[in-house]
N, C-alpha and C. Protein backbone atom coordinates (compact mmCIF):
# COMPACT_ATOMS: atom_id res chain seq x y z
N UNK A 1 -1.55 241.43 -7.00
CA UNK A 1 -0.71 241.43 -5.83
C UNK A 1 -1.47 241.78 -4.55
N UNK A 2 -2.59 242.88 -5.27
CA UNK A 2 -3.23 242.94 -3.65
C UNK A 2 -3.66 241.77 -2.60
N UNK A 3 -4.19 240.99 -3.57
CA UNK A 3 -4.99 239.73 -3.34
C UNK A 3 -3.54 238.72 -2.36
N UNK A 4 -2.69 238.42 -2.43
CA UNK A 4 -1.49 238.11 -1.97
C UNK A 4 -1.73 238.55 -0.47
N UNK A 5 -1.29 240.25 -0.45
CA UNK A 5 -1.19 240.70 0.58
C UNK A 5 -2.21 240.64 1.38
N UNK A 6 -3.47 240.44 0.87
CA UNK A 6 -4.76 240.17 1.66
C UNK A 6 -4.16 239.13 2.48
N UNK A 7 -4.30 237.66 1.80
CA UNK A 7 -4.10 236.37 1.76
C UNK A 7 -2.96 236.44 3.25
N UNK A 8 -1.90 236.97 3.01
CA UNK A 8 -0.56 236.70 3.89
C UNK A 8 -1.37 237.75 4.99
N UNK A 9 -1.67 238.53 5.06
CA UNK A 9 -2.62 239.25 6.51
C UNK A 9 -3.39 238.37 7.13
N UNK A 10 -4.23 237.95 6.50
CA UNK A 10 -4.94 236.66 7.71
C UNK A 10 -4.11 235.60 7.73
N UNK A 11 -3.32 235.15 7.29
CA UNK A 11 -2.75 233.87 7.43
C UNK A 11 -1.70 234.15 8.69
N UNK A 12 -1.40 235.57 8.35
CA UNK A 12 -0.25 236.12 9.52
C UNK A 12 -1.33 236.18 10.77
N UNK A 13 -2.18 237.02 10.66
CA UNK A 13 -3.21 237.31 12.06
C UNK A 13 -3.01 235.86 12.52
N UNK A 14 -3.72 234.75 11.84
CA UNK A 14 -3.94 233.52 12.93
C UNK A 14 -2.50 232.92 12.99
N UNK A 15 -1.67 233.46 12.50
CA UNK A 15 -0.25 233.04 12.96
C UNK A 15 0.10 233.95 14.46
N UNK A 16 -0.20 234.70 14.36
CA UNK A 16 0.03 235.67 15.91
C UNK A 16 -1.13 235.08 16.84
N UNK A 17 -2.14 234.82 16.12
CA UNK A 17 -3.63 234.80 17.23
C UNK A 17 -3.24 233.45 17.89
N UNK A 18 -2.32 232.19 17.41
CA UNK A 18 -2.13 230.97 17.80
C UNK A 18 -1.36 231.28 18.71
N UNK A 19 -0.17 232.46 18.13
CA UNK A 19 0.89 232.50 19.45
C UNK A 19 0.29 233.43 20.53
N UNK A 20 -0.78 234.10 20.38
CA UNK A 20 -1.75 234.63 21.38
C UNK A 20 -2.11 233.76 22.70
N UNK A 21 -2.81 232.91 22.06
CA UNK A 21 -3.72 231.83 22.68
C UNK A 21 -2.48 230.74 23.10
N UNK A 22 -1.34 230.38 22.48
CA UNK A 22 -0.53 229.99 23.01
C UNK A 22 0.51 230.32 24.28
N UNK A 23 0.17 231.86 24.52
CA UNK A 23 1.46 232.43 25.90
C UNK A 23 0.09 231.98 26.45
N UNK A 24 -1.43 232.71 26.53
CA UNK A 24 -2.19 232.29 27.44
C UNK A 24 -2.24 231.07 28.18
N UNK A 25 -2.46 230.10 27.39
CA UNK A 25 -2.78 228.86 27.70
C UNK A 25 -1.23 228.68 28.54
N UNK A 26 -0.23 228.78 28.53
CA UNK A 26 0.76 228.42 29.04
C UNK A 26 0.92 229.48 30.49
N UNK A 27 0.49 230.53 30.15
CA UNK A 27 -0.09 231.60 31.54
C UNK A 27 -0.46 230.10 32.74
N UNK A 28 -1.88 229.43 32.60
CA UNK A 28 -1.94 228.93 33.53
C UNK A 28 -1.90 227.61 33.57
N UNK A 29 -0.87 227.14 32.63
CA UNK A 29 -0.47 225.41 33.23
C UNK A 29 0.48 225.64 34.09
N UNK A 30 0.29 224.55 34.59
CA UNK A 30 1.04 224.33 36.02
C UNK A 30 2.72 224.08 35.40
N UNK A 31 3.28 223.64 35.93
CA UNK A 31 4.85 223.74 35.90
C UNK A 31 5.20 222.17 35.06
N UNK A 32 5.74 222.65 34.23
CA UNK A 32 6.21 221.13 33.02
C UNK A 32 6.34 220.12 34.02
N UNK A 33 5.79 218.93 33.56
CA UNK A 33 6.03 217.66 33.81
C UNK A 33 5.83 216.72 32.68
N UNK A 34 6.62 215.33 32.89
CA UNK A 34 6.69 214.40 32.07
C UNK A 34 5.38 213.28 32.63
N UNK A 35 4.19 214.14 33.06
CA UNK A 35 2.79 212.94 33.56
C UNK A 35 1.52 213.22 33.16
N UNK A 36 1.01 212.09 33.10
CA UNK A 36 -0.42 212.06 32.14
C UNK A 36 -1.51 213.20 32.57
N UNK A 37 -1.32 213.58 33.54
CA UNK A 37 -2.20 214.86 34.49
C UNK A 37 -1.93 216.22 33.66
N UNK A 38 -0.42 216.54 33.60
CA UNK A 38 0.15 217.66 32.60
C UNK A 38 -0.83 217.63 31.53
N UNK A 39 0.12 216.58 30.49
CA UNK A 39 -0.63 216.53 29.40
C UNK A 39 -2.40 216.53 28.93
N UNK A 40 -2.81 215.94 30.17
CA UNK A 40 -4.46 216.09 29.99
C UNK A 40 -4.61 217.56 30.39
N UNK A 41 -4.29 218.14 31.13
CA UNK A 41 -5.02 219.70 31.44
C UNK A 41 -4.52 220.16 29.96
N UNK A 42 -3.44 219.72 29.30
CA UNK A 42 -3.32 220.70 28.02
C UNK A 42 -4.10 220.27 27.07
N UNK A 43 -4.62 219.48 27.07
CA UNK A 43 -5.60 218.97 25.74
C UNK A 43 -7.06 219.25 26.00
N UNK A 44 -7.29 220.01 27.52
CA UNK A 44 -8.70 220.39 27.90
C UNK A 44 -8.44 221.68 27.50
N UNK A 45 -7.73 222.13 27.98
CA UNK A 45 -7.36 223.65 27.86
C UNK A 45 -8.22 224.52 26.69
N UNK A 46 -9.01 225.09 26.86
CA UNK A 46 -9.88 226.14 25.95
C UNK A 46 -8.69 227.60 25.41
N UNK A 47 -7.95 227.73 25.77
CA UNK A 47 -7.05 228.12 25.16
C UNK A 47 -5.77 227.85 24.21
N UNK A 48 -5.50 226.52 24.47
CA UNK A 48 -4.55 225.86 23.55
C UNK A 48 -5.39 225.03 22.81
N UNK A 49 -6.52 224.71 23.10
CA UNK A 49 -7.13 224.31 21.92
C UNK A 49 -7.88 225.45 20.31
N UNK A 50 -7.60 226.97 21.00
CA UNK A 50 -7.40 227.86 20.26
C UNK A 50 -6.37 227.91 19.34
N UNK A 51 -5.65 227.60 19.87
CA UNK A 51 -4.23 227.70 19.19
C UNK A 51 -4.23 226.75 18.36
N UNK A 52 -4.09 225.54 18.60
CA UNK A 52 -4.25 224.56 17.63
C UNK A 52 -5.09 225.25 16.32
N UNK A 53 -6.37 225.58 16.37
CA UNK A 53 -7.39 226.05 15.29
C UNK A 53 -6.50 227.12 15.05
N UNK A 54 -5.98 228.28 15.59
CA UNK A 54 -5.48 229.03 14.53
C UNK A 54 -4.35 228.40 13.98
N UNK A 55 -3.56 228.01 14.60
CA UNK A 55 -2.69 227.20 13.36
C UNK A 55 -2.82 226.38 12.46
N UNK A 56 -3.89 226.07 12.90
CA UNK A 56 -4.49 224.91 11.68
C UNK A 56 -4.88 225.84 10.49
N UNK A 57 -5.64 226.63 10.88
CA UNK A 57 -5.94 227.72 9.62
C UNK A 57 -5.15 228.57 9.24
N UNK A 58 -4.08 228.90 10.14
CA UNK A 58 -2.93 229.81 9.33
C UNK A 58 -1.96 228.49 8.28
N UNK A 59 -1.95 227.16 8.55
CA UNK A 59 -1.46 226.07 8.35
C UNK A 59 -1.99 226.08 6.55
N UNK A 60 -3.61 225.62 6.68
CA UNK A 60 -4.30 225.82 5.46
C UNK A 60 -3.83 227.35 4.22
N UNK A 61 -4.05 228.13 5.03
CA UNK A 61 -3.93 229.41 4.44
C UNK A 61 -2.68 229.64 3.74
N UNK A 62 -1.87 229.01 4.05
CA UNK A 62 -0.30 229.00 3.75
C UNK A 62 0.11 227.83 2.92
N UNK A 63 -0.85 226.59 2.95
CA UNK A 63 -0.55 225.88 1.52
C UNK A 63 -1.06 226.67 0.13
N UNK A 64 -2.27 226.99 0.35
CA UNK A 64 -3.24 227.71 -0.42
C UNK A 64 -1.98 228.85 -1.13
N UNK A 65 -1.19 229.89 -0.33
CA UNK A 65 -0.54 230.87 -0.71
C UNK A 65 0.91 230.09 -1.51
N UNK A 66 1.42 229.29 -0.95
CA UNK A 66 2.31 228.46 -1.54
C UNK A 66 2.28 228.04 -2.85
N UNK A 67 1.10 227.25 -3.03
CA UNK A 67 0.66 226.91 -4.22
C UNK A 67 0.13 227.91 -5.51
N UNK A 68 -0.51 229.02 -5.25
CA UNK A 68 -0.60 229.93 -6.20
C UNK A 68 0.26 231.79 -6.38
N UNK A 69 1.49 231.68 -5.69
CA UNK A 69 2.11 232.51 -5.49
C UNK A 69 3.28 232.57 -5.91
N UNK A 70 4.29 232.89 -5.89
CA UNK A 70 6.00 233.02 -5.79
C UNK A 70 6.04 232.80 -4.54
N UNK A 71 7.18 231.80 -4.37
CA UNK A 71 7.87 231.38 -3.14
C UNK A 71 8.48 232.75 -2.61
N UNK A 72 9.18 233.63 -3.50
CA UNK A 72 10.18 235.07 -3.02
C UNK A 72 9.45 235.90 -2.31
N UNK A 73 8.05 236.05 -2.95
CA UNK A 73 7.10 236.98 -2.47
C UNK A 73 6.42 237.05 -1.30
N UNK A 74 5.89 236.10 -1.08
CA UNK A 74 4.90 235.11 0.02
C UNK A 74 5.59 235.09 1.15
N UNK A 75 7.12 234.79 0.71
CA UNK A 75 7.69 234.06 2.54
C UNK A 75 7.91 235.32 2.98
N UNK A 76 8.54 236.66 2.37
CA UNK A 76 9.26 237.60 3.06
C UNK A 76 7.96 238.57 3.71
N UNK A 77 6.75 238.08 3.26
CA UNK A 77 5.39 238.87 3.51
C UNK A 77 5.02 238.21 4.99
N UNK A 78 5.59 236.99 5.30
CA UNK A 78 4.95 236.70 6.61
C UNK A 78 5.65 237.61 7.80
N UNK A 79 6.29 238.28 7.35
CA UNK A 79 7.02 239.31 8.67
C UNK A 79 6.06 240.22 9.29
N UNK A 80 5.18 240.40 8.36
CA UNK A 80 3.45 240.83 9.31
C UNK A 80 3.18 240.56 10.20
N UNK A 81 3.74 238.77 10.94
CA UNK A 81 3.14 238.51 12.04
C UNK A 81 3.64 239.54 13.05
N UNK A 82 4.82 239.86 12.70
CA UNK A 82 5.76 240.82 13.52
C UNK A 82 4.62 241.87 14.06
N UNK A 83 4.28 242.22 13.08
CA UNK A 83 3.49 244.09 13.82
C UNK A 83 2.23 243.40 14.36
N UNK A 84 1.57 242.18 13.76
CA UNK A 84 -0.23 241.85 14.65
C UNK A 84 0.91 241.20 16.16
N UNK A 85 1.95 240.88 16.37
CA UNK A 85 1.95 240.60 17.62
C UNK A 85 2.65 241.84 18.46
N UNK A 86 3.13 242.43 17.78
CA UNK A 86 3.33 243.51 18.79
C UNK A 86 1.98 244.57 19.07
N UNK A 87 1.29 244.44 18.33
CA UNK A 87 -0.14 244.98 18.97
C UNK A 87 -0.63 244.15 19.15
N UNK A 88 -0.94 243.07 19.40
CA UNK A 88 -1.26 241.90 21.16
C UNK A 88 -0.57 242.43 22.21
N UNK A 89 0.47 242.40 21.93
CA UNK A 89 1.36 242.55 23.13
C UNK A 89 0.93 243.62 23.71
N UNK A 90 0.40 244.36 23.35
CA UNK A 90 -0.20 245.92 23.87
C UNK A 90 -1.80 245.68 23.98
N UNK A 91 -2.25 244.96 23.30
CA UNK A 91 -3.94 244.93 23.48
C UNK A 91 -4.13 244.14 24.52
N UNK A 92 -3.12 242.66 24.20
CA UNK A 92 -3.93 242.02 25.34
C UNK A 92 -2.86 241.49 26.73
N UNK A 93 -1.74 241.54 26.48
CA UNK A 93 -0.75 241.37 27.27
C UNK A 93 -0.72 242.75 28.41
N UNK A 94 -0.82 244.28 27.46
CA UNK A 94 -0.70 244.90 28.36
C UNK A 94 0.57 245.64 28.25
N UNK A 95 1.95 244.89 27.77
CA UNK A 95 3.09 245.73 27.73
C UNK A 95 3.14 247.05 26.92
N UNK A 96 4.04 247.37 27.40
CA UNK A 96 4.78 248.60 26.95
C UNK A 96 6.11 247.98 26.09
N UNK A 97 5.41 249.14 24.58
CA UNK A 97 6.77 248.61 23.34
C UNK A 97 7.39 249.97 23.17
N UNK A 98 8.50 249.72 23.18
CA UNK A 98 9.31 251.20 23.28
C UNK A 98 9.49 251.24 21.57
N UNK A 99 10.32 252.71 21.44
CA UNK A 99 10.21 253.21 20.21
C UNK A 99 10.85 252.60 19.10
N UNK A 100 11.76 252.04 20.27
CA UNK A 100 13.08 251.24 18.87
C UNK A 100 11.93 250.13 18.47
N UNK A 101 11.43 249.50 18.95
CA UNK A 101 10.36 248.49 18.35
C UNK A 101 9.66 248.94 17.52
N UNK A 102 8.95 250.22 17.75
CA UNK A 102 8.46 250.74 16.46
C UNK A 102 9.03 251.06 15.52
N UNK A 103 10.39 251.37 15.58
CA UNK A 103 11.01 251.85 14.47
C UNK A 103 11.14 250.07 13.57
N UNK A 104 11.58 249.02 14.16
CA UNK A 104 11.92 247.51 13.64
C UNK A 104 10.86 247.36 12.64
N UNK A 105 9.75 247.87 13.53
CA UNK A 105 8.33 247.08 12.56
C UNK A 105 7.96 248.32 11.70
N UNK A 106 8.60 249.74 11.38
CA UNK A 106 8.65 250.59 10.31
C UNK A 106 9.08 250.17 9.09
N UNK A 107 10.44 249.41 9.92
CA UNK A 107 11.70 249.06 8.44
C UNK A 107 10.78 247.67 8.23
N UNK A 108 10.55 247.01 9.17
CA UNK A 108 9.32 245.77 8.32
C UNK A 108 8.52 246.15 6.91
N UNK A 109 7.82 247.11 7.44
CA UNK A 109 6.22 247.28 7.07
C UNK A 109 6.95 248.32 5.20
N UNK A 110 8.09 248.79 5.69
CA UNK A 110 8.92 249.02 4.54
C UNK A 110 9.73 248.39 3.42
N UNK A 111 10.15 247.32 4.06
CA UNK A 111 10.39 245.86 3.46
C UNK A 111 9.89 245.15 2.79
N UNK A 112 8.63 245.18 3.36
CA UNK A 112 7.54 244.26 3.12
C UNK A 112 6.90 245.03 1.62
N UNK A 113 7.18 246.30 1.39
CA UNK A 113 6.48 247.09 0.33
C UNK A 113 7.52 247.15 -0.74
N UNK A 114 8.42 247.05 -0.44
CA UNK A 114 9.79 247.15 -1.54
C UNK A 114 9.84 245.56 -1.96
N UNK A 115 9.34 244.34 -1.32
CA UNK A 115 9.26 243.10 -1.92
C UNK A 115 8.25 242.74 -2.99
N UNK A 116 7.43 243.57 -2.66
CA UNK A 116 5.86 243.73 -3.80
C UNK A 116 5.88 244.74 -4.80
N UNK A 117 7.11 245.77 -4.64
CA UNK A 117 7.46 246.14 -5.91
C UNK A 117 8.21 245.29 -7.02
């Protein structure tokens, strides 16, 4: 089981690290449009092209877990992404997470241990 929980930790990290690199990259595009200018700054973009790669590898990582796991086990374990993005949100965003948030990602990180029993 450890091996699982390894497995669903990085697969979760580059599941948060995509939506990382994803608020960034959207930080500085310009304002939605339906024109070829939009869409090209997003496909240059060194930050959404981050994103893409971590999802691609949280993408991989998650057939891989699919295939040699329990479906019951595996899915309720991705709630991890929960706590790696609320510490982004504090590492690299900067916000302030109040307590009730910590308490959410307590009963997570509690959840998450009563599913692997």
């Amino acid at each position: 089981m450890f091996r699982l929980v390894l497995l669903v930790a990085v697969q979760t990290l580059f599941l948060a690290g995509g939506n990382v690199f994803l608020k960034l990259a959207m930080q500085k595009m310009p304002s939605f449009s339906w024109s070829w200018s939009y869409f090209r700054a997003a496909l240059v973009d060194w930050w959404f092209l981050a994103c893409g790669a971590s999802f691609g590898i949280a993408s991989v990582l998650w057939l891989y877990i699919l295939r040699h796991f329990p479906f019951s086990q595996a899915h309720p374990l991705t709630a991890l992404s929960y706590i790696f993005g609320m510490v982004a949100a504090i590492l690299v965003f900067g916000e302030q997470v109040p307590w009730l948030r910590w308490l959410g990602v307590g009963l997570i990180v509690v959840g998450c241990f009563f599913i692997m029993k």
